[in-house]
Structure formats: C-alpha cells, structure tokens
C-alpha atoms as a PDB file:
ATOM      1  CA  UNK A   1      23.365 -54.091 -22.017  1.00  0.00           C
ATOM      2  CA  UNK A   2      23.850 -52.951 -25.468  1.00  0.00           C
ATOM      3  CA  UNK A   3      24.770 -49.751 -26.728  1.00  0.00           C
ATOM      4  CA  UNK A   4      23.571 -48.238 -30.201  1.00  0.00           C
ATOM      5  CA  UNK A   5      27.199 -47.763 -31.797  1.00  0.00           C
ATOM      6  CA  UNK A   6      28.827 -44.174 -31.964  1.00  0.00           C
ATOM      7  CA  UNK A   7      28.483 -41.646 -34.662  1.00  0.00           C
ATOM      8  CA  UNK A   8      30.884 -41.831 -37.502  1.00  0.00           C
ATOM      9  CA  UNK A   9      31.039 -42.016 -41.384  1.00  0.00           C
ATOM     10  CA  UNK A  10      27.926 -41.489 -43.685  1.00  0.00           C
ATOM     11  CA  UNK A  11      25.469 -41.404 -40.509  1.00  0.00           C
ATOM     12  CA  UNK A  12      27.560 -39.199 -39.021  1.00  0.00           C
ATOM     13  CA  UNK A  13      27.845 -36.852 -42.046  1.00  0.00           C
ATOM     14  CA  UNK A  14      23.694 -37.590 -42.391  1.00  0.00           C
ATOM     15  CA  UNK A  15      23.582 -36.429 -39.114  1.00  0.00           C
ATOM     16  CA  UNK A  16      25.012 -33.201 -39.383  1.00  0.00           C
ATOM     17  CA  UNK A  17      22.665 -32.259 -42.702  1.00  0.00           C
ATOM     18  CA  UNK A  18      19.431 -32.438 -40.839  1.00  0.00           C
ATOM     19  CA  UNK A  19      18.091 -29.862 -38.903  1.00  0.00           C
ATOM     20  CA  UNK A  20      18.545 -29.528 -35.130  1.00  0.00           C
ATOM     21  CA  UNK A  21      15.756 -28.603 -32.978  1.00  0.00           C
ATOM     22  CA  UNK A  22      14.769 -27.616 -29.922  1.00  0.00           C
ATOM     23  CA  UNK A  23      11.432 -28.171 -29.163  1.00  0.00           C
ATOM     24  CA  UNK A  24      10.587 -25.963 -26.561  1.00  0.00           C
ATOM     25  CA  UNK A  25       7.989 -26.713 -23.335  1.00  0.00           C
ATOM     26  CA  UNK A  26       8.297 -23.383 -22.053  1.00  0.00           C
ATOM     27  CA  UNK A  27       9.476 -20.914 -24.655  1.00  0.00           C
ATOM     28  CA  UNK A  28      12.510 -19.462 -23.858  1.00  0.00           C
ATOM     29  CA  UNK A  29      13.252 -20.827 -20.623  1.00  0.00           C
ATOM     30  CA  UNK A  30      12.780 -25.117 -20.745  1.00  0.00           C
ATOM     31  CA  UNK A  31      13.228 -27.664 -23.842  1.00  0.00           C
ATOM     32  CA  UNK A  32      12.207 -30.660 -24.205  1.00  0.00           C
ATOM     33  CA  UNK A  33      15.314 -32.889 -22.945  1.00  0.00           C
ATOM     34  CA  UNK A  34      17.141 -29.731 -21.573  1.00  0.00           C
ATOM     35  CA  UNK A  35      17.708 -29.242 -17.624  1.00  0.00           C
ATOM     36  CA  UNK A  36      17.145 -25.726 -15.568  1.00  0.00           C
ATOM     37  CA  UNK A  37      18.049 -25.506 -11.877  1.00  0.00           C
ATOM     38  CA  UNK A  38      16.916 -23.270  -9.717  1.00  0.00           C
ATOM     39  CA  UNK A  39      19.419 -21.436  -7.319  1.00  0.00           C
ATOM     40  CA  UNK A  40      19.234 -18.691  -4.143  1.00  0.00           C
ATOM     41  CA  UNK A  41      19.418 -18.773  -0.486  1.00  0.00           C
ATOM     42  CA  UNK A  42      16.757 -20.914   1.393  1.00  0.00           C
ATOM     43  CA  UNK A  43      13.619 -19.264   2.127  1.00  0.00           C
ATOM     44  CA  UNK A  44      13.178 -17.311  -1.107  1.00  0.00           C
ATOM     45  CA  UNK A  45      10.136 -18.909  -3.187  1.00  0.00           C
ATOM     46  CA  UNK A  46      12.060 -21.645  -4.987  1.00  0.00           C
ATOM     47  CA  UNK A  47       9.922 -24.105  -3.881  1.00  0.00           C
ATOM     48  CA  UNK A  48       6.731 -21.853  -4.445  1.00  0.00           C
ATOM     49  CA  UNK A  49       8.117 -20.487  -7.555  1.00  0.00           C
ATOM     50  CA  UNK A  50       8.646 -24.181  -8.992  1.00  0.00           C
ATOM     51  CA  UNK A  51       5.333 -25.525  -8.132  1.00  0.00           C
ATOM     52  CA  UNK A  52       3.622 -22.659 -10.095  1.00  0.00           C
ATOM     53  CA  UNK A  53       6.073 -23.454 -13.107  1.00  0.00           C
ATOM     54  CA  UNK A  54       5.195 -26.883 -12.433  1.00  0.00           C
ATOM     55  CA  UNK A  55       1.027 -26.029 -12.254  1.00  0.00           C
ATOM     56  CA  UNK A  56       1.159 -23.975 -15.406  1.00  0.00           C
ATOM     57  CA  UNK A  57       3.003 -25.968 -17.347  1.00  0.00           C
ATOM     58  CA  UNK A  58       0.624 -28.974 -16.467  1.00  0.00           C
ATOM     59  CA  UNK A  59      -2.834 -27.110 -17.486  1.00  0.00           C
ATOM     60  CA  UNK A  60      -0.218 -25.480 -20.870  1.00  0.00           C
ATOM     61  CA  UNK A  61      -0.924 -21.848 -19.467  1.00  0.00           C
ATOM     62  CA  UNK A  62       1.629 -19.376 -20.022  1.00  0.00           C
ATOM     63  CA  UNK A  63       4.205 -19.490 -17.379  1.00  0.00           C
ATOM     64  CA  UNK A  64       4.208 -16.249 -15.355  1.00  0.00           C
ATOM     65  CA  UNK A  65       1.582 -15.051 -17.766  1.00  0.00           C
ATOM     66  CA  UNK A  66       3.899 -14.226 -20.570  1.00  0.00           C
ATOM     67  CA  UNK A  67       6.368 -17.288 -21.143  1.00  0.00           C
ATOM     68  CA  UNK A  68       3.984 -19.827 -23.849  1.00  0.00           C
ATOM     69  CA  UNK A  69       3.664 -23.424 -22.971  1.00  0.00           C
ATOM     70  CA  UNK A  70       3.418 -25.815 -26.169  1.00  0.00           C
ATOM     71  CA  UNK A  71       0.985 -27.899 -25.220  1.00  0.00           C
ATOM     72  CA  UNK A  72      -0.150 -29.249 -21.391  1.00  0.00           C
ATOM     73  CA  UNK A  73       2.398 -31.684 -20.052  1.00  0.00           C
ATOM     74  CA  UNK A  74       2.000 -34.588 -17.641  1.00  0.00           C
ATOM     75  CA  UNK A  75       4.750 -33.279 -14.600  1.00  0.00           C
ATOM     76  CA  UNK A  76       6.376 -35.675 -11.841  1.00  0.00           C
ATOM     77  CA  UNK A  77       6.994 -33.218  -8.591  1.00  0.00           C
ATOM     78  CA  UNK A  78       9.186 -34.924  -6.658  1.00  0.00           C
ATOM     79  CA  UNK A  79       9.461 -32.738  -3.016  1.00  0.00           C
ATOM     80  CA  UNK A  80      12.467 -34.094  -1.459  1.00  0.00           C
ATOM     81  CA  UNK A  81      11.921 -32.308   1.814  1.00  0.00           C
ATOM     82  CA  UNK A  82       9.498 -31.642   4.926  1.00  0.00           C
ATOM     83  CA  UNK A  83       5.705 -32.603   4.615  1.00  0.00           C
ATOM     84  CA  UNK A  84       3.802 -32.973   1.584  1.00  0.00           C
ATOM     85  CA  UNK A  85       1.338 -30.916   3.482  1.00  0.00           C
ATOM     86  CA  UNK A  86       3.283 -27.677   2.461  1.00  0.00           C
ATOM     87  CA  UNK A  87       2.904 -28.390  -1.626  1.00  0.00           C
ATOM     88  CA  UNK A  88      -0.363 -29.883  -0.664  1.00  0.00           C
ATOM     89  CA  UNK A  89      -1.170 -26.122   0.662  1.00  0.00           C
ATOM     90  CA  UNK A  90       0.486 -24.052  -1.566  1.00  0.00           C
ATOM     91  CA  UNK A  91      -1.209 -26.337  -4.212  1.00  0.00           C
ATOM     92  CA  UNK A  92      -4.829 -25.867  -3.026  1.00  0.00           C
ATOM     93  CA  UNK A  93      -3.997 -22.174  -2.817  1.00  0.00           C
ATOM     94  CA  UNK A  94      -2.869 -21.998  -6.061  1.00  0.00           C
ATOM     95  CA  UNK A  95      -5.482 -24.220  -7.774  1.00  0.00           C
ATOM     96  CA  UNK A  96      -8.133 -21.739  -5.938  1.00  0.00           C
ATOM     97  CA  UNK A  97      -7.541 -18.661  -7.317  1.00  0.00           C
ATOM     98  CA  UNK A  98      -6.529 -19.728 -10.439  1.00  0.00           C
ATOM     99  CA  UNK A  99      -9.010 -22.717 -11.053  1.00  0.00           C
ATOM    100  CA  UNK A 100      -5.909 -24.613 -12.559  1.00  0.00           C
ATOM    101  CA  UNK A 101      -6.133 -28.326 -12.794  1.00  0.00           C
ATOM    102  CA  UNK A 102      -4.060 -30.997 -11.296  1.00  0.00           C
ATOM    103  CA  UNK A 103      -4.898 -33.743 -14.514  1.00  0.00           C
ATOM    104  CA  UNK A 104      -1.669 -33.566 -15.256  1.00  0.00           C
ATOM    105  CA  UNK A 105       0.435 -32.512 -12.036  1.00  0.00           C
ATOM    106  CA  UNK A 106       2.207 -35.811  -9.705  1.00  0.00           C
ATOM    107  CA  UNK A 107       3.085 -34.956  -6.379  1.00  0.00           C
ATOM    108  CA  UNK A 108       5.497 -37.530  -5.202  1.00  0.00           C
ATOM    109  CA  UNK A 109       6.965 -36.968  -1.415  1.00  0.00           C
ATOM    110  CA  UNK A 110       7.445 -40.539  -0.598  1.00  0.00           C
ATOM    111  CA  UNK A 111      10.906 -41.007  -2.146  1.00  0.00           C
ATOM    112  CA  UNK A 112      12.616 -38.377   0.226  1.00  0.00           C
ATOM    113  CA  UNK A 113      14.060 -41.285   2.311  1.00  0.00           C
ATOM    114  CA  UNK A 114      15.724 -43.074  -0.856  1.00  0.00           C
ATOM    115  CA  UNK A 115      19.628 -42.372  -1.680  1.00  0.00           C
ATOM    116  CA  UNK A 116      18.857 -41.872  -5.436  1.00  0.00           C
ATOM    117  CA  UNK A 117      22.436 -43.072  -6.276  1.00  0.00           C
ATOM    118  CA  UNK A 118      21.675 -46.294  -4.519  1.00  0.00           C
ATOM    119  CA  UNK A 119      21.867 -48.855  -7.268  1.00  0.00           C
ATOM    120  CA  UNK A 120      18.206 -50.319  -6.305  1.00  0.00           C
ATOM    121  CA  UNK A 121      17.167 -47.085  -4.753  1.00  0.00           C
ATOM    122  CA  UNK A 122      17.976 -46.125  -8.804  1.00  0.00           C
ATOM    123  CA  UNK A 123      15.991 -48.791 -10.077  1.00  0.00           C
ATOM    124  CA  UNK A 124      13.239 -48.255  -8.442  1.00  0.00           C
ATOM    125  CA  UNK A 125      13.123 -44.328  -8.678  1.00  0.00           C
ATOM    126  CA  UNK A 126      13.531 -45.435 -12.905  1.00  0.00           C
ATOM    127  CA  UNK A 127      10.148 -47.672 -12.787  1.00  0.00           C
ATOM    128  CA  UNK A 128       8.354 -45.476 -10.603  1.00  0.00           C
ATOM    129  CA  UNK A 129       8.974 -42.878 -13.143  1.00  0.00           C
ATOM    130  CA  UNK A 130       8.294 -45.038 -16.116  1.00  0.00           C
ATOM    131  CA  UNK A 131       4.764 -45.972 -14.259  1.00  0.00           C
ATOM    132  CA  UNK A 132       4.225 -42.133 -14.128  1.00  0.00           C
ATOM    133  CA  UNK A 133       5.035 -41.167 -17.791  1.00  0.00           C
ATOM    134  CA  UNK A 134       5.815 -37.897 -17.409  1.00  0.00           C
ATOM    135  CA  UNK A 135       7.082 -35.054 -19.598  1.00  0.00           C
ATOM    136  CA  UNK A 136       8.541 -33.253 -17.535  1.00  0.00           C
ATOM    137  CA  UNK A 137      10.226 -34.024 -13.720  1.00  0.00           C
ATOM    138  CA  UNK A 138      10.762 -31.463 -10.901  1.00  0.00           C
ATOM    139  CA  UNK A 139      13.005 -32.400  -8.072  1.00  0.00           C
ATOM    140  CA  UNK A 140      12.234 -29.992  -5.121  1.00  0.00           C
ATOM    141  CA  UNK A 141      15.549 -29.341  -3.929  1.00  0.00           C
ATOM    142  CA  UNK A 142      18.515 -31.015  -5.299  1.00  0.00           C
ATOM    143  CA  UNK A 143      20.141 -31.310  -2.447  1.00  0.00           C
ATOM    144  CA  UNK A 144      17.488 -34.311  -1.083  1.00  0.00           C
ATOM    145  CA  UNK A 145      18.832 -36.635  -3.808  1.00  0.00           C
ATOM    146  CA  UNK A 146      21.813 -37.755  -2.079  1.00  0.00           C
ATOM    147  CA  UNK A 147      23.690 -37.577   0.913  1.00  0.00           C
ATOM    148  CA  UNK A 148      27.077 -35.604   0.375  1.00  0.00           C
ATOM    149  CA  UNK A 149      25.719 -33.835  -3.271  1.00  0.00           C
ATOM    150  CA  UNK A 150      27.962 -30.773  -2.727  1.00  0.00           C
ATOM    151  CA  UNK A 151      31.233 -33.038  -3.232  1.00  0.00           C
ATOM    152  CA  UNK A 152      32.573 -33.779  -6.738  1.00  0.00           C
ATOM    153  CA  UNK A 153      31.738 -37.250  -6.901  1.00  0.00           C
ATOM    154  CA  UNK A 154      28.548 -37.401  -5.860  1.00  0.00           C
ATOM    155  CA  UNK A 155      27.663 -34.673  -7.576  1.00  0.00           C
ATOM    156  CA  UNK A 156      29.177 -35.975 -10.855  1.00  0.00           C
ATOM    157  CA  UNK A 157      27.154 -39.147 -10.004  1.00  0.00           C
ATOM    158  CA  UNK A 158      23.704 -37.521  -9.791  1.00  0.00           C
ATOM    159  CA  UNK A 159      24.550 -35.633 -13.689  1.00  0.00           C
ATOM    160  CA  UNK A 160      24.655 -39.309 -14.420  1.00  0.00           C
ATOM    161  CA  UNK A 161      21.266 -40.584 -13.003  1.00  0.00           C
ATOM    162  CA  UNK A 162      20.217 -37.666 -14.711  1.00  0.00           C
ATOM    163  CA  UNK A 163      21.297 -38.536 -17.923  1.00  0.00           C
ATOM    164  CA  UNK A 164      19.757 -41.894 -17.197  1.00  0.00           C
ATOM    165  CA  UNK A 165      16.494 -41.024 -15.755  1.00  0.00           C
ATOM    166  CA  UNK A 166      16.084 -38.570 -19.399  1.00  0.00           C
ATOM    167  CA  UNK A 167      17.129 -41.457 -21.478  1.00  0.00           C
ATOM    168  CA  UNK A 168      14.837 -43.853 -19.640  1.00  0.00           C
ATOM    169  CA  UNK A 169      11.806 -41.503 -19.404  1.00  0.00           C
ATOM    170  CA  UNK A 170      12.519 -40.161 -22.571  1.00  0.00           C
END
C-alpha cells in the first residue's frame, strides 16, 4: 500500500489559497463526505425517520419538504436489524402516498450477520459497496456494525472503517 505523501511546503501553502467547499446533499443538514448520526431512545422513528431522508434524497426532493436536495443521489440502506420486511413496509407505504421512486434507493439487510471490523468481513462490505456505487450510505442502527461498539476500542475502530469505506467509495 502506498500513501500519497503529507501536506507540506508550496502544496501545502497552494493548498491553503484555494477555496474550501462544502458541497452540500442536503442543505444544511448532510455534505458530501460529512457524517450525521442519528440519536434517541429505541422506538422513536429513527429508523422511519432515516428511510424517508434516505427516499427523498434518492428521488432529490426536498427533505421534510423544506431542506433542498442538490441533485438525486444513488443511496446504500444498510438495515442492520430485524426483517427487511419492516423497511420493505414502511417503504411501500411511503412510495404510495408519495409516488417516490426507488431508482436510486439500495436496501441491503443481508450483511446484519457480518462483524464489519472483521478484516474479510471489511473487505467484502468495501466491494459490495464499490459494486453499489453509491453517494450516499445509511447504516440502520450503528450499533449492528459490531459486537461490543459502545467500548472505546471498538468504537474507535468503526470511525476507522468509516474513514475507509468514504475514501474507498469516495
């Protein structure tokens, strides 16, 4: 593995005379390699709540009505717990009074018995989402990921599939 080398002299000072910018997928709430988690007590909506997100930003509706999407954006929804029957539900439900598509929406539920910090478990997670291409990934809860998540270490080690999983998804 090689690394690109680290910032320093000229390209560093080039760098820092260009413009940053964040290029938003939802205005004022999600950019484009940013991260937003969503937290409460179980049995709230965050599950419902995300796969709307996930719905509007797929068909580039506003999300809630009032947030703009840029532009429609291929999502991987990765439900890491119970039956793919309950998305598939809330889903149909959804797509039915709306008349949103799903073009652009991935429902994955078949990598809820993979340890994501498993080296091949990794791998394989990395090339599944490489084969899916999308823009944006929702993991439906956290928690699924990996076995012990709400210690340090793992915890710290799922940042850093993160990290990896952007990089390699892009």
């Amino acid at each position: 593995m090689e690394l690109p080398p680290p910032l320093f002299g000229d390209e560093l000072k080039k760098r820092l005379t260009e413009k940053i910018v964040h290029v938003p997928i939802i205005e004022n709430l999600l950019y484009e390699h940013g991260s937003l988690m969503i937290s409460s007590q179980p049995g709230l909506g965050k599950s419902s709540l995300s796969l709307q997100v996930a719905l509007q930003v797929s068909n580039g509706v506003p999300v809630f009505g009032i947030l703009p999407v840029r532009t429609p954006s291929k999502i991987w929804y990765i439900q890491m717990e119970r039956s793919e029957i309950e998305s598939l539900e809330r889903l149909q439900s959804m797509t039915e009074e709306t008349g949103l598509s799903l073009d652009n929406f991935v429902l994955d539920a078949e990598l809820q018995a993979l340890n994501f910090l498993h080296g091949d478990n990794a791998k394989y997670i990395i090339e599944r989402g490489k084969a899916i291409a999308p823009k944006v990934v929702f993991i439906d809860p956290l928690y699924g990921l990996a076995p012990g998540l709400s210690k340090d270490e793992v915890g710290s080690n799922i940042a850093k599939f993160f990290t990896i999983l952007k990089k390699e998804l892009n």
